[in-house]
N, C-alpha and C. Protein backbone atom coordinates (compact mmCIF):
# COMPACT_ATOMS: atom_id res chain seq x y z
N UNK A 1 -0.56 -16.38 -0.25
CA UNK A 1 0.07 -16.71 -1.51
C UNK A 1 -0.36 -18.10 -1.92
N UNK A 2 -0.80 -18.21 -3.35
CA UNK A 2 -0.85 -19.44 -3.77
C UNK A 2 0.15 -20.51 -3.64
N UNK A 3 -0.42 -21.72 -2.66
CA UNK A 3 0.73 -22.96 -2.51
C UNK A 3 1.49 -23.84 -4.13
N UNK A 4 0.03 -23.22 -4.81
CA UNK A 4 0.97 -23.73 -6.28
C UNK A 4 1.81 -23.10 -7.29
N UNK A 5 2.02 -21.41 -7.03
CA UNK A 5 3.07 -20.45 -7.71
C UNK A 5 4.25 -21.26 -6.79
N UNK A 6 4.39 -21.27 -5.51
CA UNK A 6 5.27 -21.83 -5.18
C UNK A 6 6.01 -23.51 -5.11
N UNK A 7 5.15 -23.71 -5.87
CA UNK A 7 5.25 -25.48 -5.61
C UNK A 7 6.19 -26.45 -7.01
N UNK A 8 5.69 -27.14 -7.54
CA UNK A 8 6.95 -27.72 -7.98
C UNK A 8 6.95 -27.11 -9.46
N UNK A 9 6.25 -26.41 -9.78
CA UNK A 9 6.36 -25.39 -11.37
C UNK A 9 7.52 -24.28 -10.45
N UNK A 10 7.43 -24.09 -9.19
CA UNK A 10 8.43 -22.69 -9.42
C UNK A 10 10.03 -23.70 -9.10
N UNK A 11 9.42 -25.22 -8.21
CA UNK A 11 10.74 -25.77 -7.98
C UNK A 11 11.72 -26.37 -9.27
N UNK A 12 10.81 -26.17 -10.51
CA UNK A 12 11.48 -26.40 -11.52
C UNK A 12 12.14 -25.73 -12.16
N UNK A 13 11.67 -24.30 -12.26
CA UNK A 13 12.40 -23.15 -12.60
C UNK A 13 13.39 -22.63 -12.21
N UNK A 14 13.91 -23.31 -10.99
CA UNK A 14 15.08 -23.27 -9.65
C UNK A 14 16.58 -22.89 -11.33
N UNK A 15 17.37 -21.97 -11.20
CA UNK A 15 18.32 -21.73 -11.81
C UNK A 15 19.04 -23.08 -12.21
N UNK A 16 20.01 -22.70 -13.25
CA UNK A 16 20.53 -23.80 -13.59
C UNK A 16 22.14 -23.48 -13.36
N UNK A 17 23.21 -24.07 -13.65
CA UNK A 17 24.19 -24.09 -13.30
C UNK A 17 25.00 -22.87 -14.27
N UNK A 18 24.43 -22.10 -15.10
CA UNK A 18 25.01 -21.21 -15.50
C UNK A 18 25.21 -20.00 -14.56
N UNK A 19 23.53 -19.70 -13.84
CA UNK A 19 23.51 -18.70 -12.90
C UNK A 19 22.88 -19.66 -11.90
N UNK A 20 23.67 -20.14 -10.84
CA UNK A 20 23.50 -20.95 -10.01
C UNK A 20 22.33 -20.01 -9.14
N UNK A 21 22.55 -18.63 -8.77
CA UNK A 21 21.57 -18.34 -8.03
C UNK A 21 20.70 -16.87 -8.75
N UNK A 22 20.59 -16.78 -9.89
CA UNK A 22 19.87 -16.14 -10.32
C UNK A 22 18.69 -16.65 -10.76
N UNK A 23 17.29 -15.66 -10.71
CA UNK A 23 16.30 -16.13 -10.28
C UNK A 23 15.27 -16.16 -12.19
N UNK A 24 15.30 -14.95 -12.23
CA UNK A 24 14.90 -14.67 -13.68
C UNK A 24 13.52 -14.62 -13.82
N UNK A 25 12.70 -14.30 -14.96
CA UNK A 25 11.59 -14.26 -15.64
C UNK A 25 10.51 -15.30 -15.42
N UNK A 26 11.12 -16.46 -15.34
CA UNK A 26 10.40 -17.91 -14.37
C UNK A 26 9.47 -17.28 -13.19
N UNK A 27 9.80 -16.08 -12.33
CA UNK A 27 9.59 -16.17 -11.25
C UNK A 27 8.69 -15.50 -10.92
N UNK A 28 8.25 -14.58 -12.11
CA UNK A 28 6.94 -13.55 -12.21
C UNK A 28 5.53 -14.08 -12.05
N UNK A 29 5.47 -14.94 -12.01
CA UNK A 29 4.03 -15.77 -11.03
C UNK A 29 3.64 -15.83 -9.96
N UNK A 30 5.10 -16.41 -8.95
CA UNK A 30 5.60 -16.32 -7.41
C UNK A 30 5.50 -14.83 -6.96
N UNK A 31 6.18 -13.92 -7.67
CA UNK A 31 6.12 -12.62 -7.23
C UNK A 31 4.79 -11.99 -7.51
N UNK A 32 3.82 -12.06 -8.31
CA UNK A 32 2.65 -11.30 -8.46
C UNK A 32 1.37 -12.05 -7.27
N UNK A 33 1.85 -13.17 -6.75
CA UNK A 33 1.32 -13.51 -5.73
C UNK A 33 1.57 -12.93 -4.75
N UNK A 34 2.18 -12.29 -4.28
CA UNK A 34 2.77 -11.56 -3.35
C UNK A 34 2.35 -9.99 -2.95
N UNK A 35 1.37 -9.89 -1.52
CA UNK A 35 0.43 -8.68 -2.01
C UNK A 35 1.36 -7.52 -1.92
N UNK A 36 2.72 -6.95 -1.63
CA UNK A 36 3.29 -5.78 -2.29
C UNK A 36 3.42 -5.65 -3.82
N UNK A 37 3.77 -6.61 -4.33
CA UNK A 37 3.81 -6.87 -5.51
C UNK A 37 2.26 -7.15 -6.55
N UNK A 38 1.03 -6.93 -5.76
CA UNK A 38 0.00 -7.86 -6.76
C UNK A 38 -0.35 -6.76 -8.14
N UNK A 39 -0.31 -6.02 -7.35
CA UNK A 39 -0.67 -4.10 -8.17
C UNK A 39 0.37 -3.72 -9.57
N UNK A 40 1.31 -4.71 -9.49
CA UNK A 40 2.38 -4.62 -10.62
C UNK A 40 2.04 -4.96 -11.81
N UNK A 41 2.44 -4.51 -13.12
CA UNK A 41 2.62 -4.92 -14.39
C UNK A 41 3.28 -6.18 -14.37
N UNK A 42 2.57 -6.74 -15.48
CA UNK A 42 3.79 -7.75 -15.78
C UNK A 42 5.36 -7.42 -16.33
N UNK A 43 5.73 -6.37 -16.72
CA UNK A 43 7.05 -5.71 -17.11
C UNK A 43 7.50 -4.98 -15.56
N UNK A 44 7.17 -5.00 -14.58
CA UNK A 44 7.13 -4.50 -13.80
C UNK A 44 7.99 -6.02 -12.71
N UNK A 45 7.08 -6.49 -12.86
CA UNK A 45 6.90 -7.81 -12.20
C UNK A 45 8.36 -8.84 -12.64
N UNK A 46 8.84 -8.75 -13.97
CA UNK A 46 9.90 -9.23 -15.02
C UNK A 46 10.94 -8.86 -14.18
N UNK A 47 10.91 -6.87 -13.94
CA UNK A 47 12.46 -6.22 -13.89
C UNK A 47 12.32 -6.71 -11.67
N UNK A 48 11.04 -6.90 -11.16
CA UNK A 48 11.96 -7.46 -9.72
C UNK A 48 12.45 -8.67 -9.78
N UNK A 49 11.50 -9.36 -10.57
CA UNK A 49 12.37 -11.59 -10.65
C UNK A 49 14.09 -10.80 -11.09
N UNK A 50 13.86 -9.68 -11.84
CA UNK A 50 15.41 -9.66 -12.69
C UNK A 50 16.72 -9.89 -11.64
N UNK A 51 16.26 -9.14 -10.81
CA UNK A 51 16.98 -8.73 -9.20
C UNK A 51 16.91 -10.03 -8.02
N UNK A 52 16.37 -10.88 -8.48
CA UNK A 52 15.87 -12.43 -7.23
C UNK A 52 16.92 -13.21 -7.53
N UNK A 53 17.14 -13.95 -6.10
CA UNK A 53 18.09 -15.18 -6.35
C UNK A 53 17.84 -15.88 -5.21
N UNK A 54 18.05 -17.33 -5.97
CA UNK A 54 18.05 -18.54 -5.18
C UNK A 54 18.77 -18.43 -4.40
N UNK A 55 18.39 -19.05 -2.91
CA UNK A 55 18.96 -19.06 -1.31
C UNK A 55 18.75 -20.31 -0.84
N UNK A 56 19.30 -21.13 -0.71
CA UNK A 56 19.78 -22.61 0.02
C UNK A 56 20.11 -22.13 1.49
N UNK A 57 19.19 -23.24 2.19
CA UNK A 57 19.33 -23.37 3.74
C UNK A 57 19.42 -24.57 4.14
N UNK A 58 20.47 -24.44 5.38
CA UNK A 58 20.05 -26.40 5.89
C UNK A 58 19.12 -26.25 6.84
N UNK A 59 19.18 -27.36 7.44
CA UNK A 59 18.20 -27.81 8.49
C UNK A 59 18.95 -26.83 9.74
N UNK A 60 17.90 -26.42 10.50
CA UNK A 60 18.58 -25.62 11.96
C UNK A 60 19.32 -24.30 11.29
N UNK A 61 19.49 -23.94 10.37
CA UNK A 61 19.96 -22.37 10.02
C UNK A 61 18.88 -21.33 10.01
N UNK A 62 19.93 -20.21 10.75
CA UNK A 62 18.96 -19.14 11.10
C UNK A 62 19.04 -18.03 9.88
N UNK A 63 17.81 -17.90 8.89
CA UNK A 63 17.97 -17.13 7.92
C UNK A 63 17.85 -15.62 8.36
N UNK A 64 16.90 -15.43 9.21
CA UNK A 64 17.24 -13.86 9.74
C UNK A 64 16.96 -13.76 11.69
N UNK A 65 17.74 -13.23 12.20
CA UNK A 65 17.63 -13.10 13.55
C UNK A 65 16.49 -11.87 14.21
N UNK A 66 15.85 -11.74 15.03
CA UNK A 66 14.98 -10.93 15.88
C UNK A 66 15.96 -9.65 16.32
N UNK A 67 16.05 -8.49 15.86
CA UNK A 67 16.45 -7.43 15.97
C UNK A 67 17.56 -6.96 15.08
N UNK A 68 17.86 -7.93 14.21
CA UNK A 68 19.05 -7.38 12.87
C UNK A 68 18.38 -6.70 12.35
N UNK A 69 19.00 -5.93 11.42
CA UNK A 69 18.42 -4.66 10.49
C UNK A 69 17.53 -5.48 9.40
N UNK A 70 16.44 -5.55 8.80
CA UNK A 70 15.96 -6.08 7.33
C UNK A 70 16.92 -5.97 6.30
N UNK A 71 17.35 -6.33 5.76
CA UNK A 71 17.96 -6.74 4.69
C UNK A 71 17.60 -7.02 3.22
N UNK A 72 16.42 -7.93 3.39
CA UNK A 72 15.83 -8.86 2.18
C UNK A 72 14.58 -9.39 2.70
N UNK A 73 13.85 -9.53 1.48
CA UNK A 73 12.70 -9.93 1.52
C UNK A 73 12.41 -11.83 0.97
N UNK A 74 11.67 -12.82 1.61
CA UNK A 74 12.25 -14.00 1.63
C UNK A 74 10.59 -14.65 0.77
N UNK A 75 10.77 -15.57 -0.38
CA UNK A 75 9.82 -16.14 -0.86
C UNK A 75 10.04 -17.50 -0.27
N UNK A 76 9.68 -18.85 0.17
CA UNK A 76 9.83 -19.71 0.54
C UNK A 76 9.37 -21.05 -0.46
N UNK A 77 10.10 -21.20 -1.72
CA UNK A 77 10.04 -22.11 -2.77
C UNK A 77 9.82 -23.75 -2.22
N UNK A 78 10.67 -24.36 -1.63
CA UNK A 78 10.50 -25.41 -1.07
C UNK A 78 11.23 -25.85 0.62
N UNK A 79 10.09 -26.50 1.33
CA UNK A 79 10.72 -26.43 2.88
C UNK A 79 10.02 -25.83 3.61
N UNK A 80 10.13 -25.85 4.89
CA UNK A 80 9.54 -24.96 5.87
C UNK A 80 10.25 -24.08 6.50
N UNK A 81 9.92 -23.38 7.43
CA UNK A 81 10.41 -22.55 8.73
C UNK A 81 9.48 -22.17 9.88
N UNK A 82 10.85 -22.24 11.01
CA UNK A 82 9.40 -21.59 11.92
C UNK A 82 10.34 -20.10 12.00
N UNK A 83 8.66 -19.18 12.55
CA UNK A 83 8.97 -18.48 12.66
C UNK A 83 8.76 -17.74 13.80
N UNK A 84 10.19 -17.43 14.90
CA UNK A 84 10.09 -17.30 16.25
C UNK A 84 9.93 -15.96 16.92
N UNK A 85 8.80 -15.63 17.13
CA UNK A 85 8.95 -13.97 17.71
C UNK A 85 9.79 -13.67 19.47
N UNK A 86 10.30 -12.61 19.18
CA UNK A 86 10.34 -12.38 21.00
C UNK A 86 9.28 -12.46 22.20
N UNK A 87 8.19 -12.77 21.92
CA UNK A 87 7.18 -12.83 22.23
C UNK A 87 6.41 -13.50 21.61
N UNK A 88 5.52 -14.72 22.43
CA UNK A 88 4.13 -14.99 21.38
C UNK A 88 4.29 -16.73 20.89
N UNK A 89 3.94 -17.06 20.40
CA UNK A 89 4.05 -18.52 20.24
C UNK A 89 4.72 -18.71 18.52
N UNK A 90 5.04 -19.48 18.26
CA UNK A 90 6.04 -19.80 17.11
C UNK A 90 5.12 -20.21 16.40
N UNK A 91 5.11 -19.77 14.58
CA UNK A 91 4.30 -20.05 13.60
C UNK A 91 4.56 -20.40 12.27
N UNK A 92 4.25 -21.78 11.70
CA UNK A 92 5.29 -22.70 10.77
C UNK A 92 5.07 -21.75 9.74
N UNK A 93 5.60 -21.35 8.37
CA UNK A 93 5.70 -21.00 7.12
C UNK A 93 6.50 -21.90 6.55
N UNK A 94 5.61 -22.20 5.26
CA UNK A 94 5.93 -22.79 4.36
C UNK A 94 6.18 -22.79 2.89
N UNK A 95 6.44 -23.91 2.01
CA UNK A 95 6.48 -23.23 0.39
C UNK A 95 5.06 -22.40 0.18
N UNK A 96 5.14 -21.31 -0.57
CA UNK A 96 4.09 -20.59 -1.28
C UNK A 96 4.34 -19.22 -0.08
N UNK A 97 4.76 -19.29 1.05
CA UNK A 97 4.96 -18.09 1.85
C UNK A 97 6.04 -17.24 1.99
N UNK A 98 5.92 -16.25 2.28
CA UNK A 98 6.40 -15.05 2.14
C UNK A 98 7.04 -14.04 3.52
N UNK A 99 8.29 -13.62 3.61
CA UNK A 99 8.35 -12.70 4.82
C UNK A 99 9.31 -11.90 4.60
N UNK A 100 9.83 -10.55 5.14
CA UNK A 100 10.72 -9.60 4.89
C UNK A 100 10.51 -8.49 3.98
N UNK A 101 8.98 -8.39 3.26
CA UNK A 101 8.27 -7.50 2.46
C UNK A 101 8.56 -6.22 3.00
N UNK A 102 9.02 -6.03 3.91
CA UNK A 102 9.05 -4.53 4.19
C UNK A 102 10.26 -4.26 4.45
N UNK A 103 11.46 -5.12 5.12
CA UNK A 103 12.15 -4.73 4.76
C UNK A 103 13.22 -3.96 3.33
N UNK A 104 12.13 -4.38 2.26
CA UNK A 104 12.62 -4.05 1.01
C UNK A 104 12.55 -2.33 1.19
N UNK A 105 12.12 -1.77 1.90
CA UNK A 105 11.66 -0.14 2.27
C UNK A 105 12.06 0.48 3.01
N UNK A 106 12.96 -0.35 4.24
CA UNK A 106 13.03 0.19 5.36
C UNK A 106 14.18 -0.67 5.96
N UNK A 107 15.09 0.08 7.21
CA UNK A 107 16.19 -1.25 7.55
C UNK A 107 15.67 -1.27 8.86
N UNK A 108 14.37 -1.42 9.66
CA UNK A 108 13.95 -1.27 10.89
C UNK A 108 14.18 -2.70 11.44
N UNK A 109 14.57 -3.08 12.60
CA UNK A 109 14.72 -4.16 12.93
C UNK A 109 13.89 -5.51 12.80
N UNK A 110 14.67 -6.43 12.34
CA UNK A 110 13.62 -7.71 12.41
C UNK A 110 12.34 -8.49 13.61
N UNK A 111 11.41 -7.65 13.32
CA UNK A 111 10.64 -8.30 14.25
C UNK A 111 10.31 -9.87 15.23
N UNK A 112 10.95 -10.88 13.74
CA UNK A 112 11.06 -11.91 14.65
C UNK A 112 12.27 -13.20 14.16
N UNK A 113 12.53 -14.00 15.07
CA UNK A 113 13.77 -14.90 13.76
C UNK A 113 13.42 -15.89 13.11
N UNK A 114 13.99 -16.17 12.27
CA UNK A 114 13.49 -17.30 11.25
C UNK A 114 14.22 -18.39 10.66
N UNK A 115 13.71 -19.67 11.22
CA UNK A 115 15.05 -20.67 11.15
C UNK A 115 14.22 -21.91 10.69
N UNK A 116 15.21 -22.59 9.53
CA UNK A 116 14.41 -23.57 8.71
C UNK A 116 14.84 -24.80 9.11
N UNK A 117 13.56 -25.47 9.08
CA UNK A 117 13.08 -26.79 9.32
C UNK A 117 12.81 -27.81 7.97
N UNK A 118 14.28 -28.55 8.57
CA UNK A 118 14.94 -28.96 7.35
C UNK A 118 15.30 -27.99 5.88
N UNK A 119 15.84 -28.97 5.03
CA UNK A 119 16.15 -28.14 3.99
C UNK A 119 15.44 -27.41 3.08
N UNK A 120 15.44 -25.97 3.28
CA UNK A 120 15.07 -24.62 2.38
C UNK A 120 15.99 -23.87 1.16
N UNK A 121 14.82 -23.85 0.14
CA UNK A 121 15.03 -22.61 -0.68
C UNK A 121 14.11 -21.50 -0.70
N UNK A 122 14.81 -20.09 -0.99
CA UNK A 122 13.97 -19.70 -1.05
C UNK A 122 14.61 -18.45 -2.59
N UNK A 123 13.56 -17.76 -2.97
CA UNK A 123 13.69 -16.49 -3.70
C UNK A 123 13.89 -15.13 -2.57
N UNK A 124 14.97 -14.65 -3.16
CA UNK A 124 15.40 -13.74 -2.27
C UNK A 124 15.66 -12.06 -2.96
N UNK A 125 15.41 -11.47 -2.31
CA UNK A 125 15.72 -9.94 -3.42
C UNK A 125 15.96 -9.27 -1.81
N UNK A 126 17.61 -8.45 -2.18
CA UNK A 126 17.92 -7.85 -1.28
C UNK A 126 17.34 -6.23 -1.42
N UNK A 127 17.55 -5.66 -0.23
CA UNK A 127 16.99 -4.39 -0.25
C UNK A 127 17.91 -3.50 -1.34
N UNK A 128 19.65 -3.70 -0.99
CA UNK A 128 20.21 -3.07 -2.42
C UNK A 128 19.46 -3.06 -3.68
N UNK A 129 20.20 -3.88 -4.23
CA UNK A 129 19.21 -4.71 -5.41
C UNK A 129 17.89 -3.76 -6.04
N UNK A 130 17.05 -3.90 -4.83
CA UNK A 130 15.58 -3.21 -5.01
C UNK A 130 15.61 -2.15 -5.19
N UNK A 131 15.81 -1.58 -4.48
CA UNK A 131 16.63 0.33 -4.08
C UNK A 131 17.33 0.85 -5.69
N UNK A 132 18.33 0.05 -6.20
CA UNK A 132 18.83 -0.06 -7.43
C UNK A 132 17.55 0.23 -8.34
N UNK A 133 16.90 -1.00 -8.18
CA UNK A 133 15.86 -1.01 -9.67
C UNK A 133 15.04 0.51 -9.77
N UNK A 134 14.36 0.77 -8.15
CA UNK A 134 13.66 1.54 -8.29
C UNK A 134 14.05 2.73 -8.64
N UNK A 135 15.14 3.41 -8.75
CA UNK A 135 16.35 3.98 -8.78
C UNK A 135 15.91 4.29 -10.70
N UNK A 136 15.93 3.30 -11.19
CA UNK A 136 15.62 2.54 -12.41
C UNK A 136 14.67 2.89 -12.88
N UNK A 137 13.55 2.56 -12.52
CA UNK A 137 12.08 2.42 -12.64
C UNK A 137 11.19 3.47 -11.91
N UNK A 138 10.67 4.82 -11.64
CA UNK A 138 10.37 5.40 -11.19
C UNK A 138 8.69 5.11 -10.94
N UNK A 139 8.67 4.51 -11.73
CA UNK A 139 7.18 4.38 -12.17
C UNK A 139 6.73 3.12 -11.64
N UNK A 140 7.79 1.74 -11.22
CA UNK A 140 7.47 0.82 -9.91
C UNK A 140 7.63 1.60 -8.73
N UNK A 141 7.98 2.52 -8.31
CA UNK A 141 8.18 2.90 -7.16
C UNK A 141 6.80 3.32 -6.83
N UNK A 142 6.43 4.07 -7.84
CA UNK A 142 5.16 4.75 -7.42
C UNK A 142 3.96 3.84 -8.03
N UNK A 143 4.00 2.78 -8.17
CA UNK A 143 2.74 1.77 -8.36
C UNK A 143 2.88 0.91 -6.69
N UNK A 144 4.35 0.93 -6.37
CA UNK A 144 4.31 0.12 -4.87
C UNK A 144 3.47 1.80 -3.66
N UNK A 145 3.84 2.63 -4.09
CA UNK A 145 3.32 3.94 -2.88
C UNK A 145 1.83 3.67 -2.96
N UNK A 146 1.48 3.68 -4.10
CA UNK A 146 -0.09 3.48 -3.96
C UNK A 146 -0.38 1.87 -3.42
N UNK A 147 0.11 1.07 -3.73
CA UNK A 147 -0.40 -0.34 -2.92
C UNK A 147 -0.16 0.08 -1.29
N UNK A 148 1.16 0.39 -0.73
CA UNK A 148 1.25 1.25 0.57
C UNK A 148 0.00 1.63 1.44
N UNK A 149 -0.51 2.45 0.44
CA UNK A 149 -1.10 3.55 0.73
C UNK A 149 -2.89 2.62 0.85
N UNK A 150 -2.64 1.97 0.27
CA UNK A 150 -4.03 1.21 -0.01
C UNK A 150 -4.04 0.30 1.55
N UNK A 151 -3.05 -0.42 1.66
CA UNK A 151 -2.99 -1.44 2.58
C UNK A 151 -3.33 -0.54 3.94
N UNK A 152 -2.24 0.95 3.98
CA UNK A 152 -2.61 1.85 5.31
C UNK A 152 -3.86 2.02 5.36
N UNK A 153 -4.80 2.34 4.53
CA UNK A 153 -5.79 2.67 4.76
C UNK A 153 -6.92 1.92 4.58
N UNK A 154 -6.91 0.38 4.72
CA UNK A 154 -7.50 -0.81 5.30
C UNK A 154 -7.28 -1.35 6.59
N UNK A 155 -5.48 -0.28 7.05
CA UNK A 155 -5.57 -0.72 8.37
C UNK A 155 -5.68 -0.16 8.94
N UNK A 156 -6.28 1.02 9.27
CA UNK A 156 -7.04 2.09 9.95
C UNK A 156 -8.35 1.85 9.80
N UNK A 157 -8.87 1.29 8.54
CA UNK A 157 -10.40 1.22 9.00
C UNK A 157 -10.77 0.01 10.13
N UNK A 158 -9.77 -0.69 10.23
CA UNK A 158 -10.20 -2.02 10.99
C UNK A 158 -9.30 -1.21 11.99
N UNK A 159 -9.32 -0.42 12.17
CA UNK A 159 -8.75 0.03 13.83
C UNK A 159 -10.32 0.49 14.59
């Protein structure tokens, strides 16, 4: 993901005190960076920001734990995190990055936990939420099956 969709053009767009954590139309830049999302319309792209909201973290909070169900999918606006697997060595993410993309599809357990280093925001779209739109939108559902379907079958050829 581009470090500058996420950088201080999206930290400006951060909600204002009417909808303290709603995300909005601002955010369709951040999200088309995002390779589930790259394959989208821009009207496409509009109705998921519609569904996003700002998420405040402190320092040392654990935004998702290693074996909870997925929930939400996490954009990382400003701040870091590491991110700790059950296995394997720990790997920083930062603004412009991205994690929980699949949980938007699926409630399979969290592969690894994720706890921010110092203070984080991030863009957040829960799996409800999503489930809702697509619900909505029949026609994002099936522009995300074919990105799916594209990604599976780049990762079989490199098998």
């Amino acid at each position: 993901m581009s470090q500058l969709a996420a950088g201080s053009a999206a930290r400006a767009a951060v909600p204002g005190p009417r909808e303290p954590d709603r995300m909005g139309r601002d955010w369709v830049g951040v999200l088309a960076e995002v390779p589930l999302f790259r394959s989208l319309s821009r009207r496409h792209l509009k109705h998921v920001a519609s569904v996003a909201r700002a998420r405040r973290y402190g320092a040392g909070s654990s935004i998702v734990r290693a074996g909870d169900p997925g929930s939400g999918f996490y954009v990382l606006i400003d701040g870091a995190v590491r991110v700790i697997p059950p296995t394997g060595r720990p790997r920083r993410l930062q603004a412009g990055d991205f994690f929980g993309e699949m949980a938007l599809l699926d409630d399979s357990p969290r592969s690894a936990s994720v706890v921010a280093d110092g203070e984080v925001l991030t863009m957040t779209i829960s799996r409800s939420a999503f489930s809702k739109l697509l619900k909505h939108e029949p026609s994002l559902a099936h522009e995300l099956l074919r990105t799916l379907a594209a990604r599976l079958r780049t990762a079989e050829k490199s098998d």
